[in-house]
PDB file of N, CA and C in Angstrom:
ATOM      1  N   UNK A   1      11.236 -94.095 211.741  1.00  0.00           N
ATOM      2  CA  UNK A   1      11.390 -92.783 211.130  1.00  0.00           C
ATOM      3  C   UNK A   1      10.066 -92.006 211.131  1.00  0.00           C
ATOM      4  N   UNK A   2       9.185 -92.648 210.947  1.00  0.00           N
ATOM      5  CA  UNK A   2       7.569 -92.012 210.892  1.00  0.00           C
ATOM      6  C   UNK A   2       7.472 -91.764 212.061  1.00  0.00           C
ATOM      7  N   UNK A   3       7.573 -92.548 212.877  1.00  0.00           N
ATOM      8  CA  UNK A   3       7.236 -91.741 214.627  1.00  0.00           C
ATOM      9  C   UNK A   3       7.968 -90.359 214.818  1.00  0.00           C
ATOM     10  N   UNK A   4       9.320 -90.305 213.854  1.00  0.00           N
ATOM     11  CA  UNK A   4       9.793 -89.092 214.941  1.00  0.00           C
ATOM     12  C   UNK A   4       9.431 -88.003 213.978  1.00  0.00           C
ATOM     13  N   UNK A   5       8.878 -88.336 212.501  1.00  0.00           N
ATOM     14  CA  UNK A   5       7.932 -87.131 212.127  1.00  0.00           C
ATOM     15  C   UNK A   5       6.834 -86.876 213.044  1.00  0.00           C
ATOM     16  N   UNK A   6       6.188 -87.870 212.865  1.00  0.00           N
ATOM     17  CA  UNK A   6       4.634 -87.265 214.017  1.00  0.00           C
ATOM     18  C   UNK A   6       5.285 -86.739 215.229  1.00  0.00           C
ATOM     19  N   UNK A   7       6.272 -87.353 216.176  1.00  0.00           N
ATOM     20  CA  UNK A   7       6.352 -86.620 217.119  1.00  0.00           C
ATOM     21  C   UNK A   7       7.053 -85.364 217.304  1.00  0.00           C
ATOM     22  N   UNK A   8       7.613 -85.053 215.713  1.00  0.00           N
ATOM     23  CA  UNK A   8       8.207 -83.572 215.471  1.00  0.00           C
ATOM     24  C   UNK A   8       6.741 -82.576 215.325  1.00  0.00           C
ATOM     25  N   UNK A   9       5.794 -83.287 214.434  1.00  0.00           N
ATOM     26  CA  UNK A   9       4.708 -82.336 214.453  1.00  0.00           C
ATOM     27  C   UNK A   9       4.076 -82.035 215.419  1.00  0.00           C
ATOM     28  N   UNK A  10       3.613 -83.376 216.253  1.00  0.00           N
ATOM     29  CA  UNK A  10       2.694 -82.745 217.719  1.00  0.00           C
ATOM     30  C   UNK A  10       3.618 -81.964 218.201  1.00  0.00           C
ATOM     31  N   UNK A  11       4.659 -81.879 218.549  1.00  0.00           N
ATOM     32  CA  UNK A  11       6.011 -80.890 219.526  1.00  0.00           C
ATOM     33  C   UNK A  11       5.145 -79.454 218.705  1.00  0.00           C
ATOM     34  N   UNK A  12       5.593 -79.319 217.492  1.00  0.00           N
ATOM     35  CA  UNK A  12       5.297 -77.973 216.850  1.00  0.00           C
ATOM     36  C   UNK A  12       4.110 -77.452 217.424  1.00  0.00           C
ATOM     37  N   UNK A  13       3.255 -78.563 217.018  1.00  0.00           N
ATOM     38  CA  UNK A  13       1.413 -77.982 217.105  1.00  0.00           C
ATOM     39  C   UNK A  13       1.295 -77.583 218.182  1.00  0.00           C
ATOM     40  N   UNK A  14       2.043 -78.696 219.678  1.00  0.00           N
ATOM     41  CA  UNK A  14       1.661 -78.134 220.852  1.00  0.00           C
ATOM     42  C   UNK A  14       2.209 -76.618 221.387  1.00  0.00           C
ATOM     43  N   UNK A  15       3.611 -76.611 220.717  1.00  0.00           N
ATOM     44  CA  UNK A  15       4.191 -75.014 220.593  1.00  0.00           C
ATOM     45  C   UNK A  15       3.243 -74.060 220.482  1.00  0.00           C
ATOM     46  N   UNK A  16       2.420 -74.169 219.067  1.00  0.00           N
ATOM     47  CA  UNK A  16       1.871 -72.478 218.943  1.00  0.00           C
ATOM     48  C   UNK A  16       0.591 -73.203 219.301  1.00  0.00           C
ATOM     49  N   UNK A  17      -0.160 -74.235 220.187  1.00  0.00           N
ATOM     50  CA  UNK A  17      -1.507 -74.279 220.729  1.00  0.00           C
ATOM     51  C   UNK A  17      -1.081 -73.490 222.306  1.00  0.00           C
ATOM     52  N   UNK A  18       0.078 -73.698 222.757  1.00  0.00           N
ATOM     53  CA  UNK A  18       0.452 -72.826 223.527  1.00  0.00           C
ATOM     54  C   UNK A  18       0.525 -71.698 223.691  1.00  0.00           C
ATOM     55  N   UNK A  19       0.883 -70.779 222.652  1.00  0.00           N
ATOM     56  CA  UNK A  19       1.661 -69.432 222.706  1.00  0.00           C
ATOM     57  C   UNK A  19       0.343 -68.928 221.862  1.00  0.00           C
ATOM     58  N   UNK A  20      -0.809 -69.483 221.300  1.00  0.00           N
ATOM     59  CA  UNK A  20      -2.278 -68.969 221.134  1.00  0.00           C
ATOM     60  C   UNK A  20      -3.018 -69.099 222.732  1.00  0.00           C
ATOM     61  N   UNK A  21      -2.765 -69.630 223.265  1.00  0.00           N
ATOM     62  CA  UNK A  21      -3.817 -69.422 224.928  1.00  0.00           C
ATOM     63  C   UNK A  21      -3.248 -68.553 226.131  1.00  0.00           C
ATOM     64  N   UNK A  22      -1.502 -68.401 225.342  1.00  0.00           N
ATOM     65  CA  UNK A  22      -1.285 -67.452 226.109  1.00  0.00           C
ATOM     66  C   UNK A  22      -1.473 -66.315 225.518  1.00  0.00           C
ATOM     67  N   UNK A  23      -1.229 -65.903 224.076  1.00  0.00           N
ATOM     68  CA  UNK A  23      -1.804 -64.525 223.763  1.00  0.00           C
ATOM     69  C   UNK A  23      -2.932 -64.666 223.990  1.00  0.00           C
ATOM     70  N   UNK A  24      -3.976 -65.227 223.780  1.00  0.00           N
ATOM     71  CA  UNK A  24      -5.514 -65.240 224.448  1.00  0.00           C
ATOM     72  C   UNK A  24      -5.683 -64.607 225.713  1.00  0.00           C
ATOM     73  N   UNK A  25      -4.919 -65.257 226.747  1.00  0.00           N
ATOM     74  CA  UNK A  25      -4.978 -64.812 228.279  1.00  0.00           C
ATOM     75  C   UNK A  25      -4.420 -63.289 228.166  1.00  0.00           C
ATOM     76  N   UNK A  26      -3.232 -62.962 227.536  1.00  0.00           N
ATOM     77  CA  UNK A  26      -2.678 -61.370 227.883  1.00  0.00           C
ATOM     78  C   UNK A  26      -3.648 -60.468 227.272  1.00  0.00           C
ATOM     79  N   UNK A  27      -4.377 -60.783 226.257  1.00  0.00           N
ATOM     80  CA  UNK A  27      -5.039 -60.142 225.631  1.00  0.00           C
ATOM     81  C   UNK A  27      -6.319 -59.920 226.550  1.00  0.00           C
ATOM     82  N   UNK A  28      -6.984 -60.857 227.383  1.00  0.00           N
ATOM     83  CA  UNK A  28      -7.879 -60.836 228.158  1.00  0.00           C
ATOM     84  C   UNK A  28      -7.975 -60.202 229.292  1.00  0.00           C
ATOM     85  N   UNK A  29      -6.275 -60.062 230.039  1.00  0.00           N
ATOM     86  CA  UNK A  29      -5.922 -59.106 230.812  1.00  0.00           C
ATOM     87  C   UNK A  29      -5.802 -57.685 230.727  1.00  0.00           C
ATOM     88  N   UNK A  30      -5.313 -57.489 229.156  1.00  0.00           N
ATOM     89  CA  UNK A  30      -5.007 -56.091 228.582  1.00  0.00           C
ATOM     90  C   UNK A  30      -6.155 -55.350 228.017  1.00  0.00           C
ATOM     91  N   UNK A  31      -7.365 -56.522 228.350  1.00  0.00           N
ATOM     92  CA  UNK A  31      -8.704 -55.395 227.562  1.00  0.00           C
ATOM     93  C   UNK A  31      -9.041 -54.359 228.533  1.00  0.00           C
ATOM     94  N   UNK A  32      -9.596 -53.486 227.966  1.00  0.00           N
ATOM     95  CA  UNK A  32      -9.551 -52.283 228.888  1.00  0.00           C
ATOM     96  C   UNK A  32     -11.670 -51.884 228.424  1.00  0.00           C
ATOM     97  N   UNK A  33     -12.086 -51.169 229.543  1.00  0.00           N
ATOM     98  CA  UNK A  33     -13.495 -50.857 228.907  1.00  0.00           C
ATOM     99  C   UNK A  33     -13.854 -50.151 227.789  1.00  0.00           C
ATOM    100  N   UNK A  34     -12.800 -48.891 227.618  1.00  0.00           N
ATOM    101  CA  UNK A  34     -12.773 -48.496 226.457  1.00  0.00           C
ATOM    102  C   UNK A  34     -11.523 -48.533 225.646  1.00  0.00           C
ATOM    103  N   UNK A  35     -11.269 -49.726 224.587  1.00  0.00           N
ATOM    104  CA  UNK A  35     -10.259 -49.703 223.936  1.00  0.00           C
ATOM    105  C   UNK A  35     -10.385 -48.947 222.912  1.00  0.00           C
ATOM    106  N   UNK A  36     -10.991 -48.041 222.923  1.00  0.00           N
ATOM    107  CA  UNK A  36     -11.387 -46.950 221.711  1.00  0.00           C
ATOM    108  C   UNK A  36     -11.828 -47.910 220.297  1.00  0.00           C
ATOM    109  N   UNK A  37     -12.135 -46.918 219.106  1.00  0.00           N
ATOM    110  CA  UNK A  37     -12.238 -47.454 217.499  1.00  0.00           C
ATOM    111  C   UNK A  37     -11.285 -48.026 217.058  1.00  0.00           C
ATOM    112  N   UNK A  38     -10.920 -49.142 216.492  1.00  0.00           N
ATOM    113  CA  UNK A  38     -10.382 -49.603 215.907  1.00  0.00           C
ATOM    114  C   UNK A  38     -10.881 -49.951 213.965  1.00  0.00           C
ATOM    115  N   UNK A  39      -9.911 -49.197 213.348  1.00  0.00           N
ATOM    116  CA  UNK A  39      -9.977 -48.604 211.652  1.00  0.00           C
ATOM    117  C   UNK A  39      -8.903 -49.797 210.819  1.00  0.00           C
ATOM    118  N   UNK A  40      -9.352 -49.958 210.140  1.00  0.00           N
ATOM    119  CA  UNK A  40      -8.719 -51.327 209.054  1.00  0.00           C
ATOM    120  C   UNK A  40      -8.763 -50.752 207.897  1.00  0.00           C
ATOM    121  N   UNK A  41      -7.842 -49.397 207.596  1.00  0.00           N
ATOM    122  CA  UNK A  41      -7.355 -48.240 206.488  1.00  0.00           C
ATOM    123  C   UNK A  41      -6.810 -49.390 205.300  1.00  0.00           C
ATOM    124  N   UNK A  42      -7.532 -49.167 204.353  1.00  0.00           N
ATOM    125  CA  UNK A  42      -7.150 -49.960 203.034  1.00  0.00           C
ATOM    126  C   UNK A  42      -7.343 -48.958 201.891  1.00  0.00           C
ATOM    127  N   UNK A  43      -6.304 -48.436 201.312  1.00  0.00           N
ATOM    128  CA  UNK A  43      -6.245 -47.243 200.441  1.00  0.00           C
ATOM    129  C   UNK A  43      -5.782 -47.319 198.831  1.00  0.00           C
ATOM    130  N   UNK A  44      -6.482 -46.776 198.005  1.00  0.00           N
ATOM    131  CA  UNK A  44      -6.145 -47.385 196.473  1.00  0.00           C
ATOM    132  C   UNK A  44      -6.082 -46.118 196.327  1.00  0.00           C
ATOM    133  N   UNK A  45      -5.046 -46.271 194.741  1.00  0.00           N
ATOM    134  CA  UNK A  45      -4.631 -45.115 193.657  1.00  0.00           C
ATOM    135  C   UNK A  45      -4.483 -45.924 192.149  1.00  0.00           C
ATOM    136  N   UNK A  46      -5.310 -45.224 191.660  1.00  0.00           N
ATOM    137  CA  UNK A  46      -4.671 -45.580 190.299  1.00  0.00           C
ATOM    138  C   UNK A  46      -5.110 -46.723 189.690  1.00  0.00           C
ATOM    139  N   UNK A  47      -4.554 -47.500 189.026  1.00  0.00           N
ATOM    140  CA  UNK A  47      -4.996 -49.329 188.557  1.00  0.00           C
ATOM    141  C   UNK A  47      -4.859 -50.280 189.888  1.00  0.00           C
ATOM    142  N   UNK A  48      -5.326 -50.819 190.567  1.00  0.00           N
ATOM    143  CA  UNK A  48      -5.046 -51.996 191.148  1.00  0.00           C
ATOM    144  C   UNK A  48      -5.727 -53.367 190.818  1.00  0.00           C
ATOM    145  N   UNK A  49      -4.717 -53.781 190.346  1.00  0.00           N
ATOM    146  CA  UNK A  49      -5.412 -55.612 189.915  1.00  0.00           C
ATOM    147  C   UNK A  49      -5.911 -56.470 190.785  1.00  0.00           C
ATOM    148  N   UNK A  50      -5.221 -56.059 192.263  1.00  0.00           N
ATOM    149  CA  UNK A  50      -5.657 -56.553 193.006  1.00  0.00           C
ATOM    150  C   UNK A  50      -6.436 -55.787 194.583  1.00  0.00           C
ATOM    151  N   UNK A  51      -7.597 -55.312 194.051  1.00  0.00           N
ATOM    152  CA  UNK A  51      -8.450 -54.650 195.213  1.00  0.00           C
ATOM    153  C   UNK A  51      -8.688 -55.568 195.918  1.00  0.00           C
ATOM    154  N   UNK A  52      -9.989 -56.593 195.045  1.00  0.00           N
ATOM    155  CA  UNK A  52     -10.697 -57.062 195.456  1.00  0.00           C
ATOM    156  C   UNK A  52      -9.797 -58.148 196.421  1.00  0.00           C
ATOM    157  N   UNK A  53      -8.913 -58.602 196.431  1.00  0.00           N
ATOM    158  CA  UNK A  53      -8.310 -59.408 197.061  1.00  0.00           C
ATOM    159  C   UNK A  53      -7.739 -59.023 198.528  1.00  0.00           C
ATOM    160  N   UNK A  54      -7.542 -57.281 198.446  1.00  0.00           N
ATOM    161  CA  UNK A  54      -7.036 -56.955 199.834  1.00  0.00           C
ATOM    162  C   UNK A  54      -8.203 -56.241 200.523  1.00  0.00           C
ATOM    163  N   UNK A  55      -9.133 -55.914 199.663  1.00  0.00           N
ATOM    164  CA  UNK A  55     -10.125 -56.048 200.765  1.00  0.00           C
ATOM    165  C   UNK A  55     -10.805 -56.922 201.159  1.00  0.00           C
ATOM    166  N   UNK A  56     -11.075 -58.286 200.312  1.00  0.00           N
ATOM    167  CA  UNK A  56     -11.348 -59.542 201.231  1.00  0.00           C
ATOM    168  C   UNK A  56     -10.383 -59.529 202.452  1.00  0.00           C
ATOM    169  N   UNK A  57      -9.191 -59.649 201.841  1.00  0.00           N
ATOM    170  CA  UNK A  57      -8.393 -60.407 203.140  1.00  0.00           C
ATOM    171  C   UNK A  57      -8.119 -59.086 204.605  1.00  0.00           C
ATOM    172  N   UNK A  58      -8.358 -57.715 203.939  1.00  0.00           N
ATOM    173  CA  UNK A  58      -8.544 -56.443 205.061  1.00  0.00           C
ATOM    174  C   UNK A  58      -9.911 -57.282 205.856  1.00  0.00           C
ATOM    175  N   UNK A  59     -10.533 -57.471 205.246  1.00  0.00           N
ATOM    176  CA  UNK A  59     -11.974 -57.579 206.143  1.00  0.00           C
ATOM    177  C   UNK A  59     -12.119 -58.789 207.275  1.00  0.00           C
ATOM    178  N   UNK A  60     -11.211 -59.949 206.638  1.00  0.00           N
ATOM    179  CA  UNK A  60     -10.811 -61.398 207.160  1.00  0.00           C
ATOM    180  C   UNK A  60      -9.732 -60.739 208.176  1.00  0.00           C
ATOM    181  N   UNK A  61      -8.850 -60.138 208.386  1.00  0.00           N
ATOM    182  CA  UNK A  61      -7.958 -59.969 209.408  1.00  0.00           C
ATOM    183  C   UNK A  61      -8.620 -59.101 210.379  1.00  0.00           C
ATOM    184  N   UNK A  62      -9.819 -58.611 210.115  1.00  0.00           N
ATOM    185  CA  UNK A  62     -10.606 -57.761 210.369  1.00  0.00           C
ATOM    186  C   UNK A  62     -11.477 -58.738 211.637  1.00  0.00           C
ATOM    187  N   UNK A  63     -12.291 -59.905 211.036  1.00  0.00           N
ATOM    188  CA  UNK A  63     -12.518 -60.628 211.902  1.00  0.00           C
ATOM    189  C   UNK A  63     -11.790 -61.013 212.949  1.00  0.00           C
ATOM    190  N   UNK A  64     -10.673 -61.432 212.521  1.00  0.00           N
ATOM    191  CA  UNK A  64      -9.746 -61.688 213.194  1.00  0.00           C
ATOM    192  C   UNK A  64      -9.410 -61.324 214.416  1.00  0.00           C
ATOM    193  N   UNK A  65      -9.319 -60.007 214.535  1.00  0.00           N
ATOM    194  CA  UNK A  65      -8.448 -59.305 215.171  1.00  0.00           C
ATOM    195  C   UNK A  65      -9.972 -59.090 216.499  1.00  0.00           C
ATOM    196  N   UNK A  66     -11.051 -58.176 216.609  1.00  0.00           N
ATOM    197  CA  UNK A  66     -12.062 -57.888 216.977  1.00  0.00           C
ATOM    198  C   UNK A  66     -13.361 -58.012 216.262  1.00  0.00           C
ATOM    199  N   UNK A  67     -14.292 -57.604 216.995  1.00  0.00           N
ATOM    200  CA  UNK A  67     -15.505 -57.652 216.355  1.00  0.00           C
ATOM    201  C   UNK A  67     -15.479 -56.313 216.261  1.00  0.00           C
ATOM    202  N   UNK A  68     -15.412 -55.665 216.951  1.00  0.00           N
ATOM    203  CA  UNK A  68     -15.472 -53.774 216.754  1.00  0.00           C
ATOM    204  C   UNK A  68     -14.482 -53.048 215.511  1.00  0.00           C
ATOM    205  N   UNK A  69     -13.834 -53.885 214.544  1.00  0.00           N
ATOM    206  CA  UNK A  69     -13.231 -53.367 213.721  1.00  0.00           C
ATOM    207  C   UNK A  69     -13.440 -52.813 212.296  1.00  0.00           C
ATOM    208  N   UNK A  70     -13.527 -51.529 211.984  1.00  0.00           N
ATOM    209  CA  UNK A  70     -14.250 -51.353 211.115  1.00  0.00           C
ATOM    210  C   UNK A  70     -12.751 -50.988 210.103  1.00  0.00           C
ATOM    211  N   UNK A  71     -13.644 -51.610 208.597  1.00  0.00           N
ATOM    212  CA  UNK A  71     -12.638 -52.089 207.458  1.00  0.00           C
ATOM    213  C   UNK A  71     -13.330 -50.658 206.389  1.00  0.00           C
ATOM    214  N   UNK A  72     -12.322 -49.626 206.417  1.00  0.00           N
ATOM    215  CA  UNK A  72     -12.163 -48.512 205.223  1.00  0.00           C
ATOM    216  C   UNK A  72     -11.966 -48.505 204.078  1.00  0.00           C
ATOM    217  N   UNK A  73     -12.165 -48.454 202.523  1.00  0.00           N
ATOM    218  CA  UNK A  73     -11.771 -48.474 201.314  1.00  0.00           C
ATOM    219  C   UNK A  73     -11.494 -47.002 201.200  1.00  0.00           C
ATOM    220  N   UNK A  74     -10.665 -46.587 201.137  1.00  0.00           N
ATOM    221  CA  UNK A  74      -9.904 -45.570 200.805  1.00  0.00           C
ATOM    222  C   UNK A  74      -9.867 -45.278 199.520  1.00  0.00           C
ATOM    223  N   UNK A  75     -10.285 -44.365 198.576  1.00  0.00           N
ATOM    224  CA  UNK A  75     -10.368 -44.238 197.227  1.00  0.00           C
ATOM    225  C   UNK A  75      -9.605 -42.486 197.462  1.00  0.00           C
ATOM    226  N   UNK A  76      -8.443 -42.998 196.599  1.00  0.00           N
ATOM    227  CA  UNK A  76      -7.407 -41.945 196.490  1.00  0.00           C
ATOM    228  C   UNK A  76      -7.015 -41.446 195.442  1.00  0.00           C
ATOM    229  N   UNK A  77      -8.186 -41.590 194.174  1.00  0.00           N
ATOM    230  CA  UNK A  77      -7.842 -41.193 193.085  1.00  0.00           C
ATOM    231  C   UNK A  77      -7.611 -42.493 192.415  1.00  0.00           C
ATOM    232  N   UNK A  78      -8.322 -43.647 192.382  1.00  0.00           N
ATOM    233  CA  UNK A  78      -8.465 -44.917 191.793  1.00  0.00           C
ATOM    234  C   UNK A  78      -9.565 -44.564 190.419  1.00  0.00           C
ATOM    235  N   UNK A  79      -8.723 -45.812 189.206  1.00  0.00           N
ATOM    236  CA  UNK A  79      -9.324 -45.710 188.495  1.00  0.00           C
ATOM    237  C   UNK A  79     -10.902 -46.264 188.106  1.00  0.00           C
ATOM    238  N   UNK A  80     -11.829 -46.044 187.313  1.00  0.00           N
ATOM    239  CA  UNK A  80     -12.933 -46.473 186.875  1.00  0.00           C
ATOM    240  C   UNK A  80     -13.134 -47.929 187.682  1.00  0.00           C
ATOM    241  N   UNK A  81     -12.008 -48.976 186.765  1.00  0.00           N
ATOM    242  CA  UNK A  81     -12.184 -50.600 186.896  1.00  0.00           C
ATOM    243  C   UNK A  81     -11.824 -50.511 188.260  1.00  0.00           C
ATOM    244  N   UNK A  82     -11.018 -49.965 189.179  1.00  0.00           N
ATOM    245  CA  UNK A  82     -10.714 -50.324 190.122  1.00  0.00           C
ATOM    246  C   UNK A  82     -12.428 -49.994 190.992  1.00  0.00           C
ATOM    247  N   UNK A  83     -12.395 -48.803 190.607  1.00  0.00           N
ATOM    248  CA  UNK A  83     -13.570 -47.977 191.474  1.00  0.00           C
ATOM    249  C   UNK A  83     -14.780 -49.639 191.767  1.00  0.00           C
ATOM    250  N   UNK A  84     -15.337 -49.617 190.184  1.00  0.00           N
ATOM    251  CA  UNK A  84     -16.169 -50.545 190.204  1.00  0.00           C
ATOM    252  C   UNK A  84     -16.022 -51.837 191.422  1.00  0.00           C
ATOM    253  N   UNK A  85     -14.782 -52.314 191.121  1.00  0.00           N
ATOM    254  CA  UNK A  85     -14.698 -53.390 192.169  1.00  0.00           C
ATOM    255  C   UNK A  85     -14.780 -53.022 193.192  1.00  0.00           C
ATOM    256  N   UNK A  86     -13.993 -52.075 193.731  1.00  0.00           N
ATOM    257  CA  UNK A  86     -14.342 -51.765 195.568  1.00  0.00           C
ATOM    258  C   UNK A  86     -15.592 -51.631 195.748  1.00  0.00           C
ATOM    259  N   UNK A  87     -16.438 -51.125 194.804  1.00  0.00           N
ATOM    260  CA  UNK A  87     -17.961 -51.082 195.372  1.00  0.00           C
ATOM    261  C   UNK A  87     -18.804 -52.150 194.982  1.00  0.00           C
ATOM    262  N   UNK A  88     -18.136 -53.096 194.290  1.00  0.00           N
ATOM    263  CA  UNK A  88     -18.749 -54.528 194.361  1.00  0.00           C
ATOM    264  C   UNK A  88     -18.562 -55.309 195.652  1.00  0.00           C
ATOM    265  N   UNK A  89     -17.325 -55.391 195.906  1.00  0.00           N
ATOM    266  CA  UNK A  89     -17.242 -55.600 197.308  1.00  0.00           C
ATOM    267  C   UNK A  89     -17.509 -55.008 198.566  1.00  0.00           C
ATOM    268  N   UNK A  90     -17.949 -53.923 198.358  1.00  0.00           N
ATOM    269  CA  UNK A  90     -18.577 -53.163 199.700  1.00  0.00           C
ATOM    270  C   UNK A  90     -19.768 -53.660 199.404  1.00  0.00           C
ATOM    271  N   UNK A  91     -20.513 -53.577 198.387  1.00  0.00           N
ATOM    272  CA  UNK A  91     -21.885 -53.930 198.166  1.00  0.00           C
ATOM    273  C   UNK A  91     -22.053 -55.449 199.158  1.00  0.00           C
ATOM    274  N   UNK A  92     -21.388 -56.497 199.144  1.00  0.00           N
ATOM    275  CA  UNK A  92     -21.427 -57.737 199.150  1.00  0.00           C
ATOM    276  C   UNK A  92     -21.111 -57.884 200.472  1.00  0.00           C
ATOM    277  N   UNK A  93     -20.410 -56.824 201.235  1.00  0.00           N
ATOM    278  CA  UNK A  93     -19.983 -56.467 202.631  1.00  0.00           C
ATOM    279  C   UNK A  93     -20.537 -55.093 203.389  1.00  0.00           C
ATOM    280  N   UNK A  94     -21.384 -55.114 203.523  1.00  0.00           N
ATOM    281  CA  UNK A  94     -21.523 -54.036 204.266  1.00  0.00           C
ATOM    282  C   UNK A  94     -20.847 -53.434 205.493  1.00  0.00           C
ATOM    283  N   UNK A  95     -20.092 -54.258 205.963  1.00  0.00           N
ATOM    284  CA  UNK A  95     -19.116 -53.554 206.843  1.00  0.00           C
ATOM    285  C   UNK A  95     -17.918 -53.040 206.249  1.00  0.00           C
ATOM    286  N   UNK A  96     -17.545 -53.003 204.848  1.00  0.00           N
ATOM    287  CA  UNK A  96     -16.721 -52.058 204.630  1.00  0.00           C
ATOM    288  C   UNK A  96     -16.907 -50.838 204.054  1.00  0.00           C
ATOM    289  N   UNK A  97     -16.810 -49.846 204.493  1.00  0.00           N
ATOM    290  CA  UNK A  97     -16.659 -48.354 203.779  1.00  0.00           C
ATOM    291  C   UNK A  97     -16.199 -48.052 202.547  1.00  0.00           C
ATOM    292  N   UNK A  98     -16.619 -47.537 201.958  1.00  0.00           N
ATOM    293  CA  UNK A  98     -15.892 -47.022 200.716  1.00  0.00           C
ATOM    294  C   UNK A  98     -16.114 -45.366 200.723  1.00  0.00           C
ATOM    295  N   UNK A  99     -14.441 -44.914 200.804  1.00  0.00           N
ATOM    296  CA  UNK A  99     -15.041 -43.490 201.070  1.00  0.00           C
ATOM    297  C   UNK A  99     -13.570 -42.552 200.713  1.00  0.00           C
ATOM    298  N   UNK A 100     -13.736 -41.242 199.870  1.00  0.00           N
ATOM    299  CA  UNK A 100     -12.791 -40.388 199.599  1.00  0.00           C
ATOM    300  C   UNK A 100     -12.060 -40.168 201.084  1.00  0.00           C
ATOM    301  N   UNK A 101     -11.089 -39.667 201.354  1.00  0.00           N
ATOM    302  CA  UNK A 101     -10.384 -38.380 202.134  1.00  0.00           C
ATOM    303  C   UNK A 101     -10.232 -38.227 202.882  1.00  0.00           C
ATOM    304  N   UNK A 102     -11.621 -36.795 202.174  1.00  0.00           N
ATOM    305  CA  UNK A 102     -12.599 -35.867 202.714  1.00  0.00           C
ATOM    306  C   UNK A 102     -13.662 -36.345 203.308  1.00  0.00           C
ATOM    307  N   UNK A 103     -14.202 -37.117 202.810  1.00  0.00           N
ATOM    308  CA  UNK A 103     -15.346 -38.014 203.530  1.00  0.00           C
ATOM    309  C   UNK A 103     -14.903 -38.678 204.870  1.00  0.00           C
ATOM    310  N   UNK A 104     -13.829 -38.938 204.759  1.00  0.00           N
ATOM    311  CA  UNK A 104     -13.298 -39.481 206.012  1.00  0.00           C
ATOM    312  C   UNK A 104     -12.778 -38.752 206.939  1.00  0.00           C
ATOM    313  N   UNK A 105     -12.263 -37.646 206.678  1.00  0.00           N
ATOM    314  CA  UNK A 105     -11.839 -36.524 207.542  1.00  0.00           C
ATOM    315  C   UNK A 105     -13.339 -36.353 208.209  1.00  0.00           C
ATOM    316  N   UNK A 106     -14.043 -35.766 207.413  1.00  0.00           N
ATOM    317  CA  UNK A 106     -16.002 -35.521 208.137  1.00  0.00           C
ATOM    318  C   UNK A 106     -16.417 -35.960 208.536  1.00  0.00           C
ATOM    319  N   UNK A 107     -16.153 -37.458 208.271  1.00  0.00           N
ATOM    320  CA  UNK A 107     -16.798 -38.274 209.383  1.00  0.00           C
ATOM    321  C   UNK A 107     -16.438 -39.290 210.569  1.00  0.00           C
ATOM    322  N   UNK A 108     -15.461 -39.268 210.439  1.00  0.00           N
ATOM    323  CA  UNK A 108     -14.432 -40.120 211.621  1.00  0.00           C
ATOM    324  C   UNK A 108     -13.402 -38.955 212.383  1.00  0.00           C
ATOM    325  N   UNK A 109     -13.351 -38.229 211.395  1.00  0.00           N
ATOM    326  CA  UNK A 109     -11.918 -37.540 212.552  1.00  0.00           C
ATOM    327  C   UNK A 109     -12.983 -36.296 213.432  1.00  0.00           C
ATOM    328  N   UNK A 110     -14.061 -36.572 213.881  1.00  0.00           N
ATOM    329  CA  UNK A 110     -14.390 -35.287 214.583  1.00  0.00           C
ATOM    330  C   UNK A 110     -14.181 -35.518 216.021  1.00  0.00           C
TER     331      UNK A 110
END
């Protein structure tokens, strides 16, 4: 009975060690010289209990995805406590932005 667990798991593992080297390869085919900016829009309003948690994990999918990806804090009318935290965590990250709008209209959309 134990063998045909393990050999249910290697089957699985070898599944998606597969279907990771092939998205690897299409992805390697599909890069282009200029794949333009790539923006990791993370936007608050109001109370959120949980900032700090989606901009960790914005910034981690962030790795993820490219190195050229830049991770936005969107402040949309967030409160005080919230405010504070996003800029604890930008502080602690410098690759994420923390920025109104307007600020973002001025400086990215030109």
């Amino acid at each position: 009975m134990l063998e045909i667990i393990f050999k249910s798991l290697f089957a699985i593992l070898a599944i998606i060690g597969a279907v990771e080297i092939i998205r690897l390869i299409l992805f390697r085919i599909l890069k282009t010289d200029n794949p333009g900016k790539f923006m990791l829009l993370v936007s608050f309003s109001g109370h959120d209990e949980k900032a700090e948690y989606s901009l960790r994990s914005a910034m981690e999918r962030a790795r993820w995805m490219s190195d050229d990806v830049q991770v936005v804090c969107m402040d949309r009318g967030m409160d005080y406590d919230t405010r504070q935290v996003c800029e604890m965590v930008c502080a602690d990250n410098p690759e994420i932005i923390l920025c109104t709008p307007d600020e973002f209209q001025k400086f990215w959309m030109n």
